[in-house]
C-alpha atoms as a PDB file:
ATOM      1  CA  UNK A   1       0.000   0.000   0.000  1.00  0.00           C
ATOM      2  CA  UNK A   2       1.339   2.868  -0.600  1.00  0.00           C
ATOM      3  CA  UNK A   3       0.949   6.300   1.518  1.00  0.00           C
ATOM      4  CA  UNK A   4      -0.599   8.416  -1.276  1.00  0.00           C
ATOM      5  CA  UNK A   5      -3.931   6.057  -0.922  1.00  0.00           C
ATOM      6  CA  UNK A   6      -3.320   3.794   1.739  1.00  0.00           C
ATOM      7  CA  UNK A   7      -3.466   5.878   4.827  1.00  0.00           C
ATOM      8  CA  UNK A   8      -5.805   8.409   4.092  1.00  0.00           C
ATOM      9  CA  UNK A   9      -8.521   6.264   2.725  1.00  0.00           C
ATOM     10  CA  UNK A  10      -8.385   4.055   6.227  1.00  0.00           C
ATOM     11  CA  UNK A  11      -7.771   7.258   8.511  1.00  0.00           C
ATOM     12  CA  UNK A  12      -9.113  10.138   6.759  1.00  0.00           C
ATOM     13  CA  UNK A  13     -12.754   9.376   7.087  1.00  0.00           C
ATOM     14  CA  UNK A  14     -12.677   8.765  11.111  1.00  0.00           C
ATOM     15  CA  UNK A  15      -9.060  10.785  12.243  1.00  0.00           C
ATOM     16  CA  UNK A  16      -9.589  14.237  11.172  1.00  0.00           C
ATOM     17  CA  UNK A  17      -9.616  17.956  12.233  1.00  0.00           C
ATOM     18  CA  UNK A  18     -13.449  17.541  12.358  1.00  0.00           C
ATOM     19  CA  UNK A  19     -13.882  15.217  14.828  1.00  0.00           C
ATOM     20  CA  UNK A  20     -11.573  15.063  17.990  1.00  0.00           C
ATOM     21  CA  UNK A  21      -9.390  12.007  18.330  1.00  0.00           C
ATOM     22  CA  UNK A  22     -10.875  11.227  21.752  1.00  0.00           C
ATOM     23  CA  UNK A  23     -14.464  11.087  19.959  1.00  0.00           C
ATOM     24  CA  UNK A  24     -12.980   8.969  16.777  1.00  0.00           C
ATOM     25  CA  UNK A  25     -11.092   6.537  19.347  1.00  0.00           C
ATOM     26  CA  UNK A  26     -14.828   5.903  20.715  1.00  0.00           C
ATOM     27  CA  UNK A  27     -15.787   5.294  17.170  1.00  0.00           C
ATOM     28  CA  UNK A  28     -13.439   2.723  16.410  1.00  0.00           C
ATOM     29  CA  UNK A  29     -13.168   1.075  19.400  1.00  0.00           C
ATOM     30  CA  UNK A  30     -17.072   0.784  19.466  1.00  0.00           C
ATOM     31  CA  UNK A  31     -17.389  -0.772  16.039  1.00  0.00           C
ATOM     32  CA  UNK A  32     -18.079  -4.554  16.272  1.00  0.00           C
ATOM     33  CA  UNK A  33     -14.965  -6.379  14.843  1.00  0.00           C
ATOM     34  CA  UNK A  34     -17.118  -8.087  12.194  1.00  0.00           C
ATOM     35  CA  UNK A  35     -17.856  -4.917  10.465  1.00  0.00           C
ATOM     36  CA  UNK A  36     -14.529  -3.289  10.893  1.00  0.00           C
ATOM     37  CA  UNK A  37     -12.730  -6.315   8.728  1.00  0.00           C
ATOM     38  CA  UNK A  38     -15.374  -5.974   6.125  1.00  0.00           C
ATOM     39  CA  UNK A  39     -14.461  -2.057   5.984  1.00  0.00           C
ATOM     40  CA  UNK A  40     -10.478  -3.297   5.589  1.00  0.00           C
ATOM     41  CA  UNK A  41     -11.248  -6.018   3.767  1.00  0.00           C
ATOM     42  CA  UNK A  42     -13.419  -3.482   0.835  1.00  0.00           C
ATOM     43  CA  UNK A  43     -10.808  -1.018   1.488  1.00  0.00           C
ATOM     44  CA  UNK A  44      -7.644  -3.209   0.976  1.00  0.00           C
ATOM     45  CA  UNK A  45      -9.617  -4.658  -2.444  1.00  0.00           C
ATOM     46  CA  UNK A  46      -9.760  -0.340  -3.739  1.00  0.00           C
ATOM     47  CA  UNK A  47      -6.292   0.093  -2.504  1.00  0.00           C
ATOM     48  CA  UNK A  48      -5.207  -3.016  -4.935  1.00  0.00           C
ATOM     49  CA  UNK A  49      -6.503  -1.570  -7.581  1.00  0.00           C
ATOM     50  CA  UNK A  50      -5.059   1.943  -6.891  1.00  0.00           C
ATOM     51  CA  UNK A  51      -1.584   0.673  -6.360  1.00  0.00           C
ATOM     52  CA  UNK A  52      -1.731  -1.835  -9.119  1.00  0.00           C
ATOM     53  CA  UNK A  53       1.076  -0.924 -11.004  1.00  0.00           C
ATOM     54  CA  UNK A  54       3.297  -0.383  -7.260  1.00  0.00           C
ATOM     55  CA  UNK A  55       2.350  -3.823  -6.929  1.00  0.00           C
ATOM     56  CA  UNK A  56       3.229  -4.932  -9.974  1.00  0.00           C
ATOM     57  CA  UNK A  57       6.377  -4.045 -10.174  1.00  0.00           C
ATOM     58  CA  UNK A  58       7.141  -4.859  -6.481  1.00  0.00           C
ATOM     59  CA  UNK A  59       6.218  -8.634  -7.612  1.00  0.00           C
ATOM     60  CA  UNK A  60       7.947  -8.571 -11.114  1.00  0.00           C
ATOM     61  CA  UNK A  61      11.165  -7.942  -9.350  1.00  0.00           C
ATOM     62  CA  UNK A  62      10.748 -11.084  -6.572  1.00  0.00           C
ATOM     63  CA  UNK A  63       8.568  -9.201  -3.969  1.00  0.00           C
ATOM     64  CA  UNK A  64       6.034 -10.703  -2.282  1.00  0.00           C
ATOM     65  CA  UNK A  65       2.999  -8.458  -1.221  1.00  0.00           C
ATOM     66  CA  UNK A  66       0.658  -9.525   1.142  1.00  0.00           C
ATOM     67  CA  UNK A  67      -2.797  -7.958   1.678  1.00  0.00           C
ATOM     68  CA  UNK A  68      -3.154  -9.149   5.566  1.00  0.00           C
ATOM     69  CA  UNK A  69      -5.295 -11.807   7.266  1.00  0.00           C
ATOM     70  CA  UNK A  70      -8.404 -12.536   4.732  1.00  0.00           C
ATOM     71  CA  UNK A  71      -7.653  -9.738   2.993  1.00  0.00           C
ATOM     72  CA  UNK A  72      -8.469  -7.392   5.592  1.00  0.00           C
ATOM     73  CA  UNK A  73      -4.802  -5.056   5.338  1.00  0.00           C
ATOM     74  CA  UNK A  74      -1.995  -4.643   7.639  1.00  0.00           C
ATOM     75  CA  UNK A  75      -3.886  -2.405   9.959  1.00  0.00           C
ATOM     76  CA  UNK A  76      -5.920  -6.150  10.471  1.00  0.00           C
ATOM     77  CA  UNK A  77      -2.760  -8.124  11.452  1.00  0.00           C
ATOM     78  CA  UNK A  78      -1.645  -7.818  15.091  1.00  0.00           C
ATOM     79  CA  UNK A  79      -4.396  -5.875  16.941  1.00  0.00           C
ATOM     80  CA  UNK A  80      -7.039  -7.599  15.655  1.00  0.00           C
ATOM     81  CA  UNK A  81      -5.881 -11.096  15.496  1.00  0.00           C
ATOM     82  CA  UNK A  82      -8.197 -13.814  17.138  1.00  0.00           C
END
C-alpha cells in the first residue's frame, strides 16, 4: 500500500480535524470487529486496484505483497488477530 492512498482512505474518514481524536477513538473502538474487517477487507480490495502498477512491479522484481489476514490489510494483522 502505498501512503498516497493507503493511509488516508483508512484514517481520513474517522481521524480528522473535524472530529476530535478522543471522539474517533470511541468510534473505532465501538465498532463490532465483524464490520470493521469488512471495511479493511473493501478497502484493501480499492487500494489493490489503486496501487496496481506499485504492486506490480514490487512482484515482477521477486517481492512478495501480502494484503493481511483474509484480505483485511496490515492495519488487520496484530491488533485484531483472534
Amino acid at each position: 500500500m502505498s501512503l498516497t492512498h493507503g493511509i488516508h482512505m483508512l484514517t481520513g474518514g474517522l481521524y480528522n480535524n473535524a472530529i476530535p481524536t478522543e471522539v474517533a477513538d470511541h468510534i473505532a473502538a465501538g465498532t463490532p470487529r465483524a464490520v470493521t474487517k469488512l471495511f479493511h477487507q473493501r478497502m484493501t480490495a480499492w487500494l489493490k486496484e489503486q496501487d496496481a502498477d506499485l504492486l506490480a512491479g514490487l512482484e515482477n522484481k521477486g517481492f512478495e505483497t501480502y494484503s493481511g489476514p483474509e484480505d483485511a490489510g496490515f492495519m488487520f494483522r496484530e491488533s485484531h488477530s483472534q
